[in-house]
Protein backbone atom coordinates (compact mmCIF):
# COMPACT_ATOMS: atom_id res chain seq x y z
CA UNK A 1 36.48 126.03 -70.80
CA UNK A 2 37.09 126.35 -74.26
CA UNK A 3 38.81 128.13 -77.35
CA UNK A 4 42.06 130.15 -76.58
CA UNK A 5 43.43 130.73 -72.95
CA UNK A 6 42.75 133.86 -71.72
CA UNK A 7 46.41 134.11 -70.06
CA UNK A 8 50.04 132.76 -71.44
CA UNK A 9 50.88 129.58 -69.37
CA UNK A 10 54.69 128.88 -70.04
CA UNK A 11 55.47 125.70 -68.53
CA UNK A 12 59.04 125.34 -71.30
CA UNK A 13 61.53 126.34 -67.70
CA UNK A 14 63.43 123.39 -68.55
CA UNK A 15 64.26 125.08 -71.96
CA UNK A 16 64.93 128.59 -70.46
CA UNK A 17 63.39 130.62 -67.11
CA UNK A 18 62.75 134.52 -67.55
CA UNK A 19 65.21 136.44 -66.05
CA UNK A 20 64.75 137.95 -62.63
CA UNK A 21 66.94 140.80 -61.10
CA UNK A 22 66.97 140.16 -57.59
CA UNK A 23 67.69 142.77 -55.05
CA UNK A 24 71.59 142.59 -54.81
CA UNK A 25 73.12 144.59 -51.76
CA UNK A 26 72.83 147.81 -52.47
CA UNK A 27 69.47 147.37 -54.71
CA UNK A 28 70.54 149.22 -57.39
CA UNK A 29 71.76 148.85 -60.54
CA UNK A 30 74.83 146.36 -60.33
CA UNK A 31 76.68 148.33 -62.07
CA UNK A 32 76.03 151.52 -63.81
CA UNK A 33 79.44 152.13 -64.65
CA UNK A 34 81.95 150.46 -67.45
CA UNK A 35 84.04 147.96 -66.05
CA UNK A 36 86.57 145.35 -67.08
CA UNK A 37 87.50 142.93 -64.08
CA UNK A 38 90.89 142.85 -65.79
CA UNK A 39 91.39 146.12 -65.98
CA UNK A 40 94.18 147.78 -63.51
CA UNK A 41 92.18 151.24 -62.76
CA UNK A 42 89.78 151.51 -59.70
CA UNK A 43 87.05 150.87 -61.64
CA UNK A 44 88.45 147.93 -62.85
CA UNK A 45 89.42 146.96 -59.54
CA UNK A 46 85.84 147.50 -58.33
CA UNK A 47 84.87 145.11 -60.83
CA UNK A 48 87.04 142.61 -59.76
CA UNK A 49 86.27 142.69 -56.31
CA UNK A 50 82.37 142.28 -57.97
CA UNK A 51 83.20 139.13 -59.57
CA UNK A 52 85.06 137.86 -56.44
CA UNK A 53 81.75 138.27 -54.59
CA UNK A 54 79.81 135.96 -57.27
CA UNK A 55 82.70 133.35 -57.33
CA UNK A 56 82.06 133.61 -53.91
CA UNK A 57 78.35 132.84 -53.79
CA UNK A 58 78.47 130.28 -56.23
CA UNK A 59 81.19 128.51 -53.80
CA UNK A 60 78.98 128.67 -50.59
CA UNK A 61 75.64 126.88 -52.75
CA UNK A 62 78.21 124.18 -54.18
CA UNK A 63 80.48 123.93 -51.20
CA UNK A 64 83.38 124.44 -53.08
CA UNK A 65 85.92 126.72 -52.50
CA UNK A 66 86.21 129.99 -54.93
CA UNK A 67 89.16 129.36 -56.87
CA UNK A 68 87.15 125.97 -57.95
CA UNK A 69 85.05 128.12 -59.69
CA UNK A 70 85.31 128.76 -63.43
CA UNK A 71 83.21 130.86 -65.14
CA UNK A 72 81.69 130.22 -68.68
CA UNK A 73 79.07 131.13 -71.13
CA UNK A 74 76.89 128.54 -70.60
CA UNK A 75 76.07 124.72 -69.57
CA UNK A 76 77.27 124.33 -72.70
CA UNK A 77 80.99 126.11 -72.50
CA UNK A 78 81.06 124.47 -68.89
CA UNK A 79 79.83 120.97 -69.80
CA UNK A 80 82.73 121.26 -72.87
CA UNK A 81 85.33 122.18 -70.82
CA UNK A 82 85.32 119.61 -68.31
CA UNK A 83 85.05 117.16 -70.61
CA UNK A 84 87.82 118.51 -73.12
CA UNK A 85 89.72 119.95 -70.81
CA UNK A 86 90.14 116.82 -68.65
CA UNK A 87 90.71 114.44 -71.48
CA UNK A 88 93.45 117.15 -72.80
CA UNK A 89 94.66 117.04 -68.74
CA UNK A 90 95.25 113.23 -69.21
CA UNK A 91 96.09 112.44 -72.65
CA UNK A 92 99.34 110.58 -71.87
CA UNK A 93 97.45 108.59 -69.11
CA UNK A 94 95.13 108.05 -71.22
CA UNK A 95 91.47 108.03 -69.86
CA UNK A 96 87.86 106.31 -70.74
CA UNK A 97 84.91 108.64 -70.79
CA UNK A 98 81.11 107.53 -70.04
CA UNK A 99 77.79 109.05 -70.28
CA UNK A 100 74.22 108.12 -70.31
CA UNK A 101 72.85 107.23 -73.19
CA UNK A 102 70.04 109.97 -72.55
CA UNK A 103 72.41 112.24 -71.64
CA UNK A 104 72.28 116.03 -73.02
CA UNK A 105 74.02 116.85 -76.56
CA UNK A 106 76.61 118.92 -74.71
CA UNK A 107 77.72 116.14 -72.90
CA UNK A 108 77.78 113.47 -75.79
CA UNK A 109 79.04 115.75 -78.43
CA UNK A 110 82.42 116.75 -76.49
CA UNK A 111 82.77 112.95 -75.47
CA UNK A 112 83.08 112.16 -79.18
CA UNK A 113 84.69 114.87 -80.59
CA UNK A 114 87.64 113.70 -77.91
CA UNK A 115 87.50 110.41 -79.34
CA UNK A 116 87.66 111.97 -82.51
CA UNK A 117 90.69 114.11 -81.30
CA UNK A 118 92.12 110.79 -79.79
CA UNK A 119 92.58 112.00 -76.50
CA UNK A 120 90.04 109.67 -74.83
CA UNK A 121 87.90 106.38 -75.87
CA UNK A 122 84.55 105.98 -75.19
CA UNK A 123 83.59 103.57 -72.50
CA UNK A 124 80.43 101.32 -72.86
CA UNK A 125 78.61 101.84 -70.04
CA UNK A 126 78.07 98.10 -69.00
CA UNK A 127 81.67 98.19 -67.88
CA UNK A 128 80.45 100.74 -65.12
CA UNK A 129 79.17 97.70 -63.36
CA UNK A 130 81.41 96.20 -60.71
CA UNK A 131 85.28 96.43 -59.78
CA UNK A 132 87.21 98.11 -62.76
CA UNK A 133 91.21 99.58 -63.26
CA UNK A 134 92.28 103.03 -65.06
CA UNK A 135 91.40 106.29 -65.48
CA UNK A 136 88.11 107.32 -66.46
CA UNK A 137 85.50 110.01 -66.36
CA UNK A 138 81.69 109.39 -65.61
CA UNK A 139 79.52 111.71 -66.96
CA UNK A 140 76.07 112.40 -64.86
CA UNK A 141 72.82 113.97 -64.93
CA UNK A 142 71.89 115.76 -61.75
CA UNK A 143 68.26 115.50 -63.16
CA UNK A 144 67.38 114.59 -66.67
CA UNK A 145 66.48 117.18 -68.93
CA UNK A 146 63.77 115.38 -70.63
CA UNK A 147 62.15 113.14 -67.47
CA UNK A 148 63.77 115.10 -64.30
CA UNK A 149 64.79 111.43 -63.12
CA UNK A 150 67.09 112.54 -60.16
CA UNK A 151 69.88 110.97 -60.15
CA UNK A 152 71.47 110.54 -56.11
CA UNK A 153 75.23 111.84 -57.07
CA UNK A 154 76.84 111.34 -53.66
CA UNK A 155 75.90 108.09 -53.49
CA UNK A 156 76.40 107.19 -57.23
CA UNK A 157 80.08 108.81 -56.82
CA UNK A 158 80.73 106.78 -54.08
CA UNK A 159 80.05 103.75 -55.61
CA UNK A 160 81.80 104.39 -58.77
CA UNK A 161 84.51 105.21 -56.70
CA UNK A 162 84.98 101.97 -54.33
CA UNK A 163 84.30 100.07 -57.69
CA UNK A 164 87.31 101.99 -59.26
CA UNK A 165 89.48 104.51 -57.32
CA UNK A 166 90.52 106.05 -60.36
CA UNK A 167 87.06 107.44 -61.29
CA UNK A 168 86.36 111.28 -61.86
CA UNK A 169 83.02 111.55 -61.68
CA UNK A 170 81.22 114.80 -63.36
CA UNK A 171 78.22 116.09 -63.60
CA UNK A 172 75.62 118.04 -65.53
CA UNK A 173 74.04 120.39 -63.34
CA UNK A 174 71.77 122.11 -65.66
CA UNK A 175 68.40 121.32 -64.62
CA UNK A 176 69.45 120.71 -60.97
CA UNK A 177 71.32 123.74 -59.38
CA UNK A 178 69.24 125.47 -57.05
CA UNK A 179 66.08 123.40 -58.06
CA UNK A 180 67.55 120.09 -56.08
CA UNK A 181 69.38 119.07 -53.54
CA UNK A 182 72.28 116.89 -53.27
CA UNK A 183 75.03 117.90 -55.94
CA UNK A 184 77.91 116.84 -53.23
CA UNK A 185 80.34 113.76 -53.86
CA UNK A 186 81.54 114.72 -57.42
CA UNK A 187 84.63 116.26 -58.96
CA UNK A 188 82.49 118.61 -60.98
CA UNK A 189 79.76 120.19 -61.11
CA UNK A 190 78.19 122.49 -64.20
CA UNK A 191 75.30 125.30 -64.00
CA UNK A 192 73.68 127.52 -66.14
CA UNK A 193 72.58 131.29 -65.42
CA UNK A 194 69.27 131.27 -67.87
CA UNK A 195 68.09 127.69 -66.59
CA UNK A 196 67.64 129.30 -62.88
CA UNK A 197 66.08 133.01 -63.33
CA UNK A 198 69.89 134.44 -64.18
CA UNK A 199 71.51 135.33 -67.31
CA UNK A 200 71.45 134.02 -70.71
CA UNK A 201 75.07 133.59 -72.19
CA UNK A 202 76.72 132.98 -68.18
CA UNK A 203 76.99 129.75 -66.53
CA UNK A 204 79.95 127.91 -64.90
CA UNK A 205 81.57 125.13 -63.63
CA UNK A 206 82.82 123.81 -60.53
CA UNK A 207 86.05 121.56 -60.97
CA UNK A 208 88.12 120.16 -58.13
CA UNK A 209 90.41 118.26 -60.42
CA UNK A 210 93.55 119.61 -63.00
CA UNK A 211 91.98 120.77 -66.39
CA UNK A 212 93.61 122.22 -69.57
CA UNK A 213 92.18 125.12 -71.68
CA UNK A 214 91.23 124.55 -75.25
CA UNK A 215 90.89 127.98 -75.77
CA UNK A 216 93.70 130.53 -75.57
CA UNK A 217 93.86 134.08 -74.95
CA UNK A 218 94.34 136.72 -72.03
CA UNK A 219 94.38 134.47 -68.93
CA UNK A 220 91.38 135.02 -67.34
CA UNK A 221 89.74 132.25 -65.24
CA UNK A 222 93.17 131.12 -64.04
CA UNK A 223 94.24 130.43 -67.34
CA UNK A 224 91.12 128.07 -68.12
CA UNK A 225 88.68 130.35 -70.06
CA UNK A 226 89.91 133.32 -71.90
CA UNK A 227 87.92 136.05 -72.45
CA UNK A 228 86.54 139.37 -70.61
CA UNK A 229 84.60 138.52 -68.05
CA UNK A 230 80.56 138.25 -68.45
CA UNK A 231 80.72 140.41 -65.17
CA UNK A 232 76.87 141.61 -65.51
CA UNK A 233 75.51 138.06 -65.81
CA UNK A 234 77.55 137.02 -62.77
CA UNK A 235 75.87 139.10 -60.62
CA UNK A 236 72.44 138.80 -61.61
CA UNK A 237 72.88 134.68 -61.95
CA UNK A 238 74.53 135.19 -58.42
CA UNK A 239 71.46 136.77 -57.15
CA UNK A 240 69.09 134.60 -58.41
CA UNK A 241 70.70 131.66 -57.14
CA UNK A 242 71.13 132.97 -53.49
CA UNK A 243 67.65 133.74 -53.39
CA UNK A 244 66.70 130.32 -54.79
CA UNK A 245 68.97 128.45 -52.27
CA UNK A 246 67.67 129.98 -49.35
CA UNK A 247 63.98 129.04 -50.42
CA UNK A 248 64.52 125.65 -51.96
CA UNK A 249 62.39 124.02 -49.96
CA UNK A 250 59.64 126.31 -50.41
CA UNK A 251 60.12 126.34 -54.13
CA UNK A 252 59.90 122.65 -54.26
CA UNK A 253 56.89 122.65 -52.46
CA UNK A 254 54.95 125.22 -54.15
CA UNK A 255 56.29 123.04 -57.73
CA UNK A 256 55.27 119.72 -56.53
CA UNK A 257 51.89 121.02 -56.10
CA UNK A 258 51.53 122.67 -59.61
CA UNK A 259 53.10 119.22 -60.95
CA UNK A 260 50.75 117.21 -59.25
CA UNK A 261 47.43 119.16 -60.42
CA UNK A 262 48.86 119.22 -64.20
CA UNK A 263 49.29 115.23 -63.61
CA UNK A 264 45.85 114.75 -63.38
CA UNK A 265 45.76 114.66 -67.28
CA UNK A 266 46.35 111.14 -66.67
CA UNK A 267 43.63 110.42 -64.51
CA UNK A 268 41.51 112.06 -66.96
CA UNK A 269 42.03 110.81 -70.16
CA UNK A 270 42.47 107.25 -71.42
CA UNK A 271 46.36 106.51 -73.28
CA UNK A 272 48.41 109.11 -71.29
CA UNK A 273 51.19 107.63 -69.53
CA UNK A 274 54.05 109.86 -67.30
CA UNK A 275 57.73 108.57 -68.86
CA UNK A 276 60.44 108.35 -66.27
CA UNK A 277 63.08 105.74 -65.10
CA UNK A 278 62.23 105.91 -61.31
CA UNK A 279 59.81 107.15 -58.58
CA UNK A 280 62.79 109.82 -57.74
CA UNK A 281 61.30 112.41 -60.20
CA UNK A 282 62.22 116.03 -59.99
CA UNK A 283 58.23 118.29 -59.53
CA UNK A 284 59.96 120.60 -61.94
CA UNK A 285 59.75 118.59 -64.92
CA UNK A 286 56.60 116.34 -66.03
CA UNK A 287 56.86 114.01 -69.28
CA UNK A 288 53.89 112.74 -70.88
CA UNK A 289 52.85 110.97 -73.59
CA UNK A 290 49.10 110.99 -75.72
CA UNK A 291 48.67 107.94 -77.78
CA UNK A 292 48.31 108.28 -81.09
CA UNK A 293 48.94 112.25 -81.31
CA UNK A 294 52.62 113.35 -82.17
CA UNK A 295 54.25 115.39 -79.78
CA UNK A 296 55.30 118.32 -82.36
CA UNK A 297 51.47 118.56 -83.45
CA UNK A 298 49.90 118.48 -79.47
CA UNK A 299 52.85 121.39 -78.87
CA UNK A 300 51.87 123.17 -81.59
CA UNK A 301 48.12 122.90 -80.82
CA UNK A 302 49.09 124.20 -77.28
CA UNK A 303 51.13 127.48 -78.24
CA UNK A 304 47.94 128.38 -80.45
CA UNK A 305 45.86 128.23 -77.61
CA UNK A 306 48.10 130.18 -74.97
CA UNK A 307 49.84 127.22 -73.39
CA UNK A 308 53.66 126.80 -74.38
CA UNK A 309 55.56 123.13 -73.53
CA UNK A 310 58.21 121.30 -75.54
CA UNK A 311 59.16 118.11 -76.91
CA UNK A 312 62.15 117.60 -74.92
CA UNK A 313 66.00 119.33 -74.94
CA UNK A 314 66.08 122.04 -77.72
CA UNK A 315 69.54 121.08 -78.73
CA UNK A 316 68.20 117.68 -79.37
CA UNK A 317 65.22 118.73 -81.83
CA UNK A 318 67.62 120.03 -84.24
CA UNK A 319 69.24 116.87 -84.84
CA UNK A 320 68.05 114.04 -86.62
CA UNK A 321 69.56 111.53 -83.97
CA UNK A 322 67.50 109.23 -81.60
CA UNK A 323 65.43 110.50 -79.00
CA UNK A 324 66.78 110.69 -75.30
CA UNK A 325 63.15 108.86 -74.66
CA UNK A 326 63.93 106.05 -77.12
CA UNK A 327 67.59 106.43 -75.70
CA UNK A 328 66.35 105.94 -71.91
CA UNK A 329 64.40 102.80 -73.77
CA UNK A 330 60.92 103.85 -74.32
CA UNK A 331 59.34 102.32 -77.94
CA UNK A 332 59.44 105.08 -80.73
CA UNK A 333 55.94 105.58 -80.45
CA UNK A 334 55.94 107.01 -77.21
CA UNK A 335 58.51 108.62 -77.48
CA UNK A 336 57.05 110.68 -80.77
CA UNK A 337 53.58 111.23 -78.51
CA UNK A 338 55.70 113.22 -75.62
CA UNK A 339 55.39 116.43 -74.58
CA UNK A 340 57.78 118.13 -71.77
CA UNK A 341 56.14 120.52 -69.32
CA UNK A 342 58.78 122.09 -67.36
CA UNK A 343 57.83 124.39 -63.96
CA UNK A 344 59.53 127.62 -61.87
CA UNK A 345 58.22 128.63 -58.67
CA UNK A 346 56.73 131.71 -60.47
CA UNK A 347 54.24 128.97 -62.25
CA UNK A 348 50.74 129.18 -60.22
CA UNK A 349 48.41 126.25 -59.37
CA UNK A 350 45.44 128.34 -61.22
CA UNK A 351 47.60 128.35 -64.32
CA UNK A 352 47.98 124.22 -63.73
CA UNK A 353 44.14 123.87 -63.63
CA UNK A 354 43.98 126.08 -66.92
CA UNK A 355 45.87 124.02 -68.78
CA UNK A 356 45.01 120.70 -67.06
CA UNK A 357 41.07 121.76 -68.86
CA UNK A 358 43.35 123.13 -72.25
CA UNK A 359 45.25 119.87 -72.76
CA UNK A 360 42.44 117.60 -71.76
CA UNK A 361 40.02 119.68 -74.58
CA UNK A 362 42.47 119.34 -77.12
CA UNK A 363 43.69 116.06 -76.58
CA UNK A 364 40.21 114.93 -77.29
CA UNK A 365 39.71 117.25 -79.97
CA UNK A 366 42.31 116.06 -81.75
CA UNK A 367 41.73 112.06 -81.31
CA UNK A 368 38.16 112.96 -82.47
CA UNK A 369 39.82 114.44 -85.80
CA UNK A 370 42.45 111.71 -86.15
CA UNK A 371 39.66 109.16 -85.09
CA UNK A 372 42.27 107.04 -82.97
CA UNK A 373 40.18 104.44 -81.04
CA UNK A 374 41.21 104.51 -77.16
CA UNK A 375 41.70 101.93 -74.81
């Protein structure tokens, strides 16, 4: 195969999934009617009782109860708010926050602008290891947004808390709700509608610990996030995710495969190695790097010929900051050579194999052109 493919692949789901609306009870239209949960009218009322059913769903995936819910804009808003809001919680404890390295912008961002604020320091993460005193909040990737290294949060929490009983531990829940399993043992938990088939501009957060607001306004949330309610993207994110946690297995499955056929670049071509910490790699993400071809050119050469993958976390590649690979240790060559393909169960294994034969073509085309001599 050569020249353009004939189909768009998008293999970017880390970076956003298309939304899907779901058959909801009645299969129609959510809501084809105005409604303001906080409004006192019937249809208002309606709309509450609406939102109570998605608070509801969201509790039974996470195994939370509803009022643990909070509902948000985003990963984002969520991630934000259980960081600030918990360091704004303790402040006269006082409190130590940690995060990976490699962790997200919306988790290291808030973490500093607290320090900033002086509400919180910043712990080194060395100190994690072994027996510790005081308050302080661990900040975790469910899977990592740029490898999909899994990280095992019951047991992690566990440890961090017979190490130190006066952990919190939280975590990022992006790239992991509904895709994995295993986001018991933690304090909190965040999500994100558009990363899982749902809404753009909806997420939330699951928090089983005292926060404070850092926004102000009409109450709603219990008090914790102001602002009407995003009532549409709660049901369609609540849809999507039943229907993903009820085939999660399957999904994986069906990933795993598509993962495993687009792997086979490495087999194929000389200088491509797969970046990740561990063997406990999520199928929905793969990370590769080509020797001596940048990352931004290989993902541009891609999109031109119907193929669309990243270079890692959006947010990231608008900042001139280190790389979450050169974070996570990997030289700065490889780390400029990666490119991110990122899977949903609505990928197919034919559109693997098309771009298994796209990548491998262009890959050589380009070392040709650049004339990089391969191992």
């Amino acid at each position: 195969m050569s020249g353009k493919s004939s189909k768009e692949i998008y293999f970017d789901n880390a970076a956003t999934t298309a939304p899907l609306f779901f058959d909801c009870a009645d299969g129609k239209s959510p809501l084809p009617y105005p409604a303001n949960p906080s409004s006192p009218h019937g249809l208002g009322i309606r709309a509450e009782r609406k939102l109570a059913d998605a608070r509801k769903d969201f509790a039974e995936i996470l195994g939370c109860r509803p009022g643990e819910i909070i509902f948000t804009s985003g990963g984002t808003e969520s991630n934000n708010l259980a960081i600030l809001g918990f360091a704004l919680a303790n402040k006269r404890r006082g409190v130590t926050l940690f995060c990976e390295p490699q962790a997200h912008p919306s988790v290291i961002e808030p973490i500093k602008f607290a320090a900033e604020l002086g509400l919180a320091e910043i712990g080194d993460r060395r100190d994690l290891e072994g027996p510790s005193r005081g308050l302080r909040l661990v900040c975790l990737s469910h899977v990592s947004h740029e490898t999909g290294d899994i990280c095992n949060l019951a047991e992690t929490a566990a440890r961090l808390k017979r190490e130190n009983p006066e952990t919190v531990v939280f975590a990022d829940g992006a790239q992991g709700f509904c895709k994995e399993f295993g986001h018991t043992g933690v304090d909190m938990y965040s999500f994100s509608g558009h990363k899982i088939h749902g809404a753009a501009g909806f997420g939330g957060l699951y928090s089983g610990v005292r926060l404070v607001p850092f926004s102000r306004g009409g109450g709603q949330e219990n008090g914790l996030r102001s602002g009407t309610e995003n009532l549409h993207g709660a049901i369609q994110t609540a849809c999507a995710a039943k229907h993903l946690a009820a085939n999660l297995e399957e999904n994986h499955a069906r990933v795993a495969a598509i993962k495993a056929a687009l792997r086979e670049i490495a087999y194929a071509l000389p200088d491509v190695t797969e970046n990740a910490l561990s063997d406990v790699v999520s199928p929905y993400i793969l990370n590769l790097s080509f020797a001596g071809i940048k990352g931004e050119t290989l993902v541009h050469v891609l999109s031109e010929n119907g193929i669309f993958a990243s270079m890692g976390a959006a947010c990231r590649s608008r900042k001139k900051q280190k790389s979450a690979l050169e974070a996570m240790g990997f030289s700065k060559e490889r780390a400029e050579s990666a490119v991110r393909f990122s899977f949903s169960h609505l990928n197919t294994l034919e559109e693997a194999e098309i771009a298994k034969r796209v990548v491998i073509e262009k890959v050589s085309e380009l070392r040709r052109i650049l004339k990089r001599p391969v191992s």
